[in-house]
N, C-alpha and C. Protein backbone atom coordinates (compact mmCIF):
# COMPACT_ATOMS: atom_id res chain seq x y z
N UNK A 1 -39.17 96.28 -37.27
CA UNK A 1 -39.57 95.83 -38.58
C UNK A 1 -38.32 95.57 -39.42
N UNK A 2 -37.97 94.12 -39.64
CA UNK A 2 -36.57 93.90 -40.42
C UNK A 2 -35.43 94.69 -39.57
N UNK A 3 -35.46 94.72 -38.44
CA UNK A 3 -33.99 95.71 -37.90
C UNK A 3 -34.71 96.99 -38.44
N UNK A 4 -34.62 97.52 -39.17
CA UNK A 4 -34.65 98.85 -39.49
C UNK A 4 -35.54 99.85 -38.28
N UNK A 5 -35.42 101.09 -38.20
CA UNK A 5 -35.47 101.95 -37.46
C UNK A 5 -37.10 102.82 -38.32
N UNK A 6 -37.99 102.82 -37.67
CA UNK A 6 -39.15 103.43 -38.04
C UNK A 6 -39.32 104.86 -37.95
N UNK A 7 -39.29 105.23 -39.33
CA UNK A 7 -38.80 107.17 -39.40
C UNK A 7 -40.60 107.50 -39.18
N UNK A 8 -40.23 108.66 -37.73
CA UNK A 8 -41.19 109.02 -37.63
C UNK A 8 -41.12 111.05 -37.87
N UNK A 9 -42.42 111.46 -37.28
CA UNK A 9 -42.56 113.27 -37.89
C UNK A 9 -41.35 113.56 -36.63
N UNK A 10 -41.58 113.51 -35.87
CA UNK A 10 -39.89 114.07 -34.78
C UNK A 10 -38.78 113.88 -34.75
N UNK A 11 -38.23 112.80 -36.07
CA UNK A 11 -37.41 112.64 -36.43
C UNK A 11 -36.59 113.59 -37.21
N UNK A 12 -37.73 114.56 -38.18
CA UNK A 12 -37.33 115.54 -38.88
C UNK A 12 -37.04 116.76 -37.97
N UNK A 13 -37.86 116.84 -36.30
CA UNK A 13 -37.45 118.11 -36.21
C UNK A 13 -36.22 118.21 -35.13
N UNK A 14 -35.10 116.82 -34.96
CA UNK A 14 -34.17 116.95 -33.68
C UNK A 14 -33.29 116.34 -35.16
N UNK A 15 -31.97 116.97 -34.61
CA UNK A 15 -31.11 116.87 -35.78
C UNK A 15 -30.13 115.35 -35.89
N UNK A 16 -29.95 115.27 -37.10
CA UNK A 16 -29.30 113.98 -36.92
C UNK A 16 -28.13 113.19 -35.93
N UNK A 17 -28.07 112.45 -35.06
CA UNK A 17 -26.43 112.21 -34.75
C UNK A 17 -25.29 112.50 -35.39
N UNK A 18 -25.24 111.98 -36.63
CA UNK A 18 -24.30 112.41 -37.37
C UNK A 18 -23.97 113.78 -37.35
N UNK A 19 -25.01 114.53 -37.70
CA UNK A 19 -24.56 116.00 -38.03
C UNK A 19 -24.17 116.80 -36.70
N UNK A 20 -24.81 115.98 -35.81
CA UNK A 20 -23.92 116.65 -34.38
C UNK A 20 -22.73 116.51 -34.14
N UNK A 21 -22.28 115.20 -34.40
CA UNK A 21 -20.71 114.55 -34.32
C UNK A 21 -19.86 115.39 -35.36
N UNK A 22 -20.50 115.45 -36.57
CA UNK A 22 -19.54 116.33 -37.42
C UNK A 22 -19.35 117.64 -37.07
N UNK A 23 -20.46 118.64 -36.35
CA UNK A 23 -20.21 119.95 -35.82
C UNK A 23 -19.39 119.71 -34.94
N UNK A 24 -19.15 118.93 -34.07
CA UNK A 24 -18.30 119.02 -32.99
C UNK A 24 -16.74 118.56 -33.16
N UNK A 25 -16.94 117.80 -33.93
CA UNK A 25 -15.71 117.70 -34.92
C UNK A 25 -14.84 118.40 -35.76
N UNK A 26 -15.48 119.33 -36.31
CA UNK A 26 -14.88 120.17 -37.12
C UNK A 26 -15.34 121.74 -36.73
N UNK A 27 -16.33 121.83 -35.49
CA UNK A 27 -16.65 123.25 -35.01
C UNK A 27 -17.13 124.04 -35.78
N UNK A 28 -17.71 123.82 -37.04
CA UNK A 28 -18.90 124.22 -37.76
C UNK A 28 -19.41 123.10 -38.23
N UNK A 29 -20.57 123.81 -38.88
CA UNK A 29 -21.07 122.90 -40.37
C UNK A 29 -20.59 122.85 -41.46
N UNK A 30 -21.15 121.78 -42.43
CA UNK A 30 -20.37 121.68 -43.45
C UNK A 30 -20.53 123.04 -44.13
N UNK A 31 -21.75 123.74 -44.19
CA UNK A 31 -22.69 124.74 -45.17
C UNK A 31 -21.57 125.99 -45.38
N UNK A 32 -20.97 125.76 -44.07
CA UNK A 32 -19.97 127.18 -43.40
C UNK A 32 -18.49 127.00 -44.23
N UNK A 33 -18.55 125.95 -44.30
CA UNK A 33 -16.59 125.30 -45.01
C UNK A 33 -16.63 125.69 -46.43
N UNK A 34 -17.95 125.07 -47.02
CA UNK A 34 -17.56 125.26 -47.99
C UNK A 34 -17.29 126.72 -48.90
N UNK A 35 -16.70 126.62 -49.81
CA UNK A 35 -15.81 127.92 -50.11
C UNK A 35 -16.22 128.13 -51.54
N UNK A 36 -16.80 129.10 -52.35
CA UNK A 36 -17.02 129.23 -53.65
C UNK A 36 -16.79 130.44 -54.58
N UNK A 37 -15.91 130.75 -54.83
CA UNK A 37 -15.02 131.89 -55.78
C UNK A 37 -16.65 132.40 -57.22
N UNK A 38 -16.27 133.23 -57.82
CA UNK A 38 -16.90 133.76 -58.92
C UNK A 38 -15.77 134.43 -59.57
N UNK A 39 -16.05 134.39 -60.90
CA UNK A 39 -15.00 134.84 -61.76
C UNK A 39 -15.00 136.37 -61.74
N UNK A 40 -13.58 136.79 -61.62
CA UNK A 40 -13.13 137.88 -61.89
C UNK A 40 -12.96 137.96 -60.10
N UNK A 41 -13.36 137.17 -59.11
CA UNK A 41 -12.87 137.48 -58.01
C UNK A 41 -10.65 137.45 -57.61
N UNK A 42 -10.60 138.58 -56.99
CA UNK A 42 -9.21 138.35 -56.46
C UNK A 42 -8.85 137.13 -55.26
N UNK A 43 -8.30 136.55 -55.59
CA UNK A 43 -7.86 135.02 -55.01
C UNK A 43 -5.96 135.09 -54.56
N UNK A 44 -6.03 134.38 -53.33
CA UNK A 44 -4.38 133.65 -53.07
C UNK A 44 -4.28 132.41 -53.95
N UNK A 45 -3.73 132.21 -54.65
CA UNK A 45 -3.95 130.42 -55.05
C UNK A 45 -2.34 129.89 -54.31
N UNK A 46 -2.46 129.16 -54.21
CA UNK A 46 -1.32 127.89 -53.68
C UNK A 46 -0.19 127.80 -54.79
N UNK A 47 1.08 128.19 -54.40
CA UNK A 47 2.27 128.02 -55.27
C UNK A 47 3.05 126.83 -54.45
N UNK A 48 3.26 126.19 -55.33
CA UNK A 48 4.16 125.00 -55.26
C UNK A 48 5.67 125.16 -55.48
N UNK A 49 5.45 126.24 -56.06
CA UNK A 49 7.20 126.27 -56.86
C UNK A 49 8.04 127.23 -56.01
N UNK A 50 7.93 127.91 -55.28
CA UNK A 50 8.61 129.20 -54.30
C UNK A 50 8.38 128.89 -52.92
N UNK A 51 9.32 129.80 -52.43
CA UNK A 51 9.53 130.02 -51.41
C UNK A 51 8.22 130.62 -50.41
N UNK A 52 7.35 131.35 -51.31
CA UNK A 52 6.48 132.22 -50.86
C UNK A 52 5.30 131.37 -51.61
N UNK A 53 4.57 131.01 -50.20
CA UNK A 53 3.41 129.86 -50.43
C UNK A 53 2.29 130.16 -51.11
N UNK A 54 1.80 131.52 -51.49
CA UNK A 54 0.87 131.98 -51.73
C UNK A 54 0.90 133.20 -53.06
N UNK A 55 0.13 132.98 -54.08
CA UNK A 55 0.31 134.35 -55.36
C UNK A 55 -0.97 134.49 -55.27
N UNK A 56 -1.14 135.91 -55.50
CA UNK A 56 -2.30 136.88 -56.06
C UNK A 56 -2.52 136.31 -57.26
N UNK A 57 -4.08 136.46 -57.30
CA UNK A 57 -4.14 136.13 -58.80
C UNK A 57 -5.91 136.15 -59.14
N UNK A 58 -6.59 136.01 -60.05
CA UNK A 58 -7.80 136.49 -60.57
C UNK A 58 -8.41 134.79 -61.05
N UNK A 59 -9.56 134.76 -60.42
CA UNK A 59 -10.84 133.33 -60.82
C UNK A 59 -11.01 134.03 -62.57
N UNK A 60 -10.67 133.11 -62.92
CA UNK A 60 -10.98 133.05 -64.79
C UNK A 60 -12.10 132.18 -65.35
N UNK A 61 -12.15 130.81 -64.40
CA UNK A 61 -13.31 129.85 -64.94
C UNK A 61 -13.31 128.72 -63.63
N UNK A 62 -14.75 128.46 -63.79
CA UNK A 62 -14.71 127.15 -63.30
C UNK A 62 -14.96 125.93 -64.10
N UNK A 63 -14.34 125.05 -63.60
CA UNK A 63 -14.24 123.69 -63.91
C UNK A 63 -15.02 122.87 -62.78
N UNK A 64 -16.08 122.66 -62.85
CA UNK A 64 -16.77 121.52 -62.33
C UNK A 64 -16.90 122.39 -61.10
N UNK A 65 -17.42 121.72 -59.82
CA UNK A 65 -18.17 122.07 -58.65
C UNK A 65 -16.51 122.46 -57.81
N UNK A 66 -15.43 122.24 -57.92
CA UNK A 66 -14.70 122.25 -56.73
C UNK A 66 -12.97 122.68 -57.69
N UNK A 67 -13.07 122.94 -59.00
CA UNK A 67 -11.72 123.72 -59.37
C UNK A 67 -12.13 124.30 -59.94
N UNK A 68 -10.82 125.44 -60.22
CA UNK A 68 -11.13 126.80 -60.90
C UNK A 68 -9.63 126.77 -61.42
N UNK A 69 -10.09 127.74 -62.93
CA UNK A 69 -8.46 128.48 -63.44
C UNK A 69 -8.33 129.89 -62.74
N UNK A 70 -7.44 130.13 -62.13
CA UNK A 70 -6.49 130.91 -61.81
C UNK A 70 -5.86 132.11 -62.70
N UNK A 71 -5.49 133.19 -63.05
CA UNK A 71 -4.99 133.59 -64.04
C UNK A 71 -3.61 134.59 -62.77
N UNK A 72 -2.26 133.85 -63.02
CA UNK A 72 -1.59 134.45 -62.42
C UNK A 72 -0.64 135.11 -62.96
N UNK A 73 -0.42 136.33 -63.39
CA UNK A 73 0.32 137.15 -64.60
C UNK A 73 0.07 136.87 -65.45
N UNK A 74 0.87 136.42 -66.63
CA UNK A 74 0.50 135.33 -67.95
C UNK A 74 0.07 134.55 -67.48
N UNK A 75 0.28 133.03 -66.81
CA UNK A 75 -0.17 131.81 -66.50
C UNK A 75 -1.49 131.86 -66.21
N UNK A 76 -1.93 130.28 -66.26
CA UNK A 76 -2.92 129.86 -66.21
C UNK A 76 -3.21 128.73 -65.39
N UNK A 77 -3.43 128.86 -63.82
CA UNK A 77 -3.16 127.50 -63.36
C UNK A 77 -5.06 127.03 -63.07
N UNK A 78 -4.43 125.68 -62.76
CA UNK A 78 -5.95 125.38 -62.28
C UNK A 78 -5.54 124.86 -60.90
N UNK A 79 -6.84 125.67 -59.48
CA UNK A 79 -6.41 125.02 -58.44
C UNK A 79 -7.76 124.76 -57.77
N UNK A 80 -7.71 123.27 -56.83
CA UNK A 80 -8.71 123.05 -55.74
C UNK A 80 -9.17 124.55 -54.97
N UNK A 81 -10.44 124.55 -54.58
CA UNK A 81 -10.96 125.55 -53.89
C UNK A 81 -10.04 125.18 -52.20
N UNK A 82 -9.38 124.27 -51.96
CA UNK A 82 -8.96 124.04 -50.63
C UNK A 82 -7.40 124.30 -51.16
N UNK A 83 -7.19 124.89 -52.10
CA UNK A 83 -5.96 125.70 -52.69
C UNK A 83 -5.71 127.08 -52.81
N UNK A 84 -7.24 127.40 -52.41
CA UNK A 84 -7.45 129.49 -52.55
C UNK A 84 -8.13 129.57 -51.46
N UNK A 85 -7.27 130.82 -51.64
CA UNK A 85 -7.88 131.77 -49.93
C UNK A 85 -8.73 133.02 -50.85
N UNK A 86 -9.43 133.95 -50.31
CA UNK A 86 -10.04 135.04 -50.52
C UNK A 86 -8.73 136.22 -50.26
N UNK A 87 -9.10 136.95 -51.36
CA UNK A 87 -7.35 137.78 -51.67
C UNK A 87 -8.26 139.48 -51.34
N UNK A 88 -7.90 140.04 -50.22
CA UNK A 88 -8.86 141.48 -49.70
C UNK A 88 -7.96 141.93 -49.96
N UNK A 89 -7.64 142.63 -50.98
CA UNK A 89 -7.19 143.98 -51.80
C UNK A 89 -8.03 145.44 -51.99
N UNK A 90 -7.21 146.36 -52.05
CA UNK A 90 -7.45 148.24 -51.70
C UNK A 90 -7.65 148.15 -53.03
N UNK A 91 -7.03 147.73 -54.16
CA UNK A 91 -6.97 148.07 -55.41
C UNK A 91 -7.25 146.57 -56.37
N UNK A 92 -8.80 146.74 -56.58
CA UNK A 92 -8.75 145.41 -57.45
C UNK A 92 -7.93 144.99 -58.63
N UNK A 93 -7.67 143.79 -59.05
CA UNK A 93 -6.87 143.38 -60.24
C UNK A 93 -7.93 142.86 -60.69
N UNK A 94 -7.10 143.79 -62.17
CA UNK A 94 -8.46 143.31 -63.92
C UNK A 94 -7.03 142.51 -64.40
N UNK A 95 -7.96 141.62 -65.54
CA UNK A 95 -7.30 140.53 -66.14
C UNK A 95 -6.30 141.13 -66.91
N UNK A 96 -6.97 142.69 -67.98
CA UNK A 96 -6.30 143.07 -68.77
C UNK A 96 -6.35 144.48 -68.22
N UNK A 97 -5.29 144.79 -67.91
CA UNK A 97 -5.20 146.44 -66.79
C UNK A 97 -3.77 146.60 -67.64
N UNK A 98 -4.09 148.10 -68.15
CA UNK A 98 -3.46 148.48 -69.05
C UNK A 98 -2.76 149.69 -68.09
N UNK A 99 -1.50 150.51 -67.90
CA UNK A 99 -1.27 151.01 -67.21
C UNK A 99 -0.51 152.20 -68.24
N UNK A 100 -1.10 153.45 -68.01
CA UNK A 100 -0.76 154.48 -68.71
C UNK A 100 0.13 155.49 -67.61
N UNK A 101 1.08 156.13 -68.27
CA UNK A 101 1.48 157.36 -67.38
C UNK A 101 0.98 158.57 -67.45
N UNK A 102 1.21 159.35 -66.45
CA UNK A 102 0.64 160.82 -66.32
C UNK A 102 0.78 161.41 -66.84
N UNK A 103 1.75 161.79 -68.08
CA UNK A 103 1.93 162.75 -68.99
C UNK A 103 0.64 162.22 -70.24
N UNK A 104 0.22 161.03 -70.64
CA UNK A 104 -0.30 160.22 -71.61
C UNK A 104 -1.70 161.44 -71.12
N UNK A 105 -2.01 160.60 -69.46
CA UNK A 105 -3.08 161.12 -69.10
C UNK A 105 -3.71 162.82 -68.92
N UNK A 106 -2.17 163.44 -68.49
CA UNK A 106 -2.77 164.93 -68.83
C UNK A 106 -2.80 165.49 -70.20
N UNK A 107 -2.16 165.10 -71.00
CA UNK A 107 -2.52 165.49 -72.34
C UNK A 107 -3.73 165.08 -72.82
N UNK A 108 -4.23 163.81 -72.35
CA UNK A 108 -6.03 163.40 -72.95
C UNK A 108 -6.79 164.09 -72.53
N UNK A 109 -6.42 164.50 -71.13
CA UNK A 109 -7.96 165.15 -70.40
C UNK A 109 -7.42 167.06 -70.35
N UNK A 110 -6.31 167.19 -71.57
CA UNK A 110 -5.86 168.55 -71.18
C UNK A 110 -5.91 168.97 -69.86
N UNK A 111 -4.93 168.51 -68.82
CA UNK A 111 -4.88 169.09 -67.74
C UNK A 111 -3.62 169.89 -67.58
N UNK A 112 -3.18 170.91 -66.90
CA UNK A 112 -1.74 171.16 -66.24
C UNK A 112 -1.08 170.19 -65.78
N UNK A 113 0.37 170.08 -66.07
CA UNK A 113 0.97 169.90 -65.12
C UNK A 113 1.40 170.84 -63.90
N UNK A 114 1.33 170.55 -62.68
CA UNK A 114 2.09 171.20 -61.58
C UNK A 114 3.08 171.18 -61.13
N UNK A 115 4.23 172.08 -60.76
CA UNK A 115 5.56 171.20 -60.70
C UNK A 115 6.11 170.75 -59.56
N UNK A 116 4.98 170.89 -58.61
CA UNK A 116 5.46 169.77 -57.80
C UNK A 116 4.87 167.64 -57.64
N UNK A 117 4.11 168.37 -59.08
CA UNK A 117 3.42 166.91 -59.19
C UNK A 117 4.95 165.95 -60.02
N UNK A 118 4.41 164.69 -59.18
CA UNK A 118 5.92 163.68 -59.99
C UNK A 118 4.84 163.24 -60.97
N UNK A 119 6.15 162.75 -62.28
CA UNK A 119 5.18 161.48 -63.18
C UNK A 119 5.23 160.37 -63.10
């Protein structure tokens, strides 16, 4: 009918050519690649400027379906999601992490010091 190809019900249940060629192509699916951060997650983002290809750093916002700001120390970068890796850290990083010493802290919670404890 006109060239065209007549979509029938078994059409829906064997998967497209295409999407076979692309699994075998790239050894997943697309569903699997794609990559999507949430804010306040710990992230690698992509440094351009050093020697060392990769900085720690915290998702602050997104911008549209496929960039995000970055918050790396002070700075503020914005990078492609094919610019961040997933950053698996023991000790999460907060945006604003305030860092007190041990003397601050045993005097608030009245504790001893011990003297073999360092500060």
């Amino acid at each position: 009918m006109i060239g065209r190809k007549i979509h029938t019900r078994f059409d829906n249940v064997r998967p497209s050519p295409l999407t076979s060629v692309n699994e075998e192509v790239h050894g997943a699916s697309y569903a699997q690649c794609i990559r999507r951060f949430g804010i306040g997650n710990s992230v690698l983002a992509r440094d351009f400027r050093r020697q060392h290809k990769w900085t720690p750093g915290v998702i602050s916002k997104r911008n549209g379906k496929v960039i995000y700001e970055v918050s790396v120390g002070e700075d503020t970068w914005k990078r492609h999601t094919n610019q961040l890796r997933r950053n698996i850290v023991l000790f999460p990083i907060k945006l604003n992490s305030v860092v007190l010493h041990s003397d601050i802290l045993l005097e608030t919670f009245e504790l001893e010091q011990k003297a073999d404890m360092p500060l």
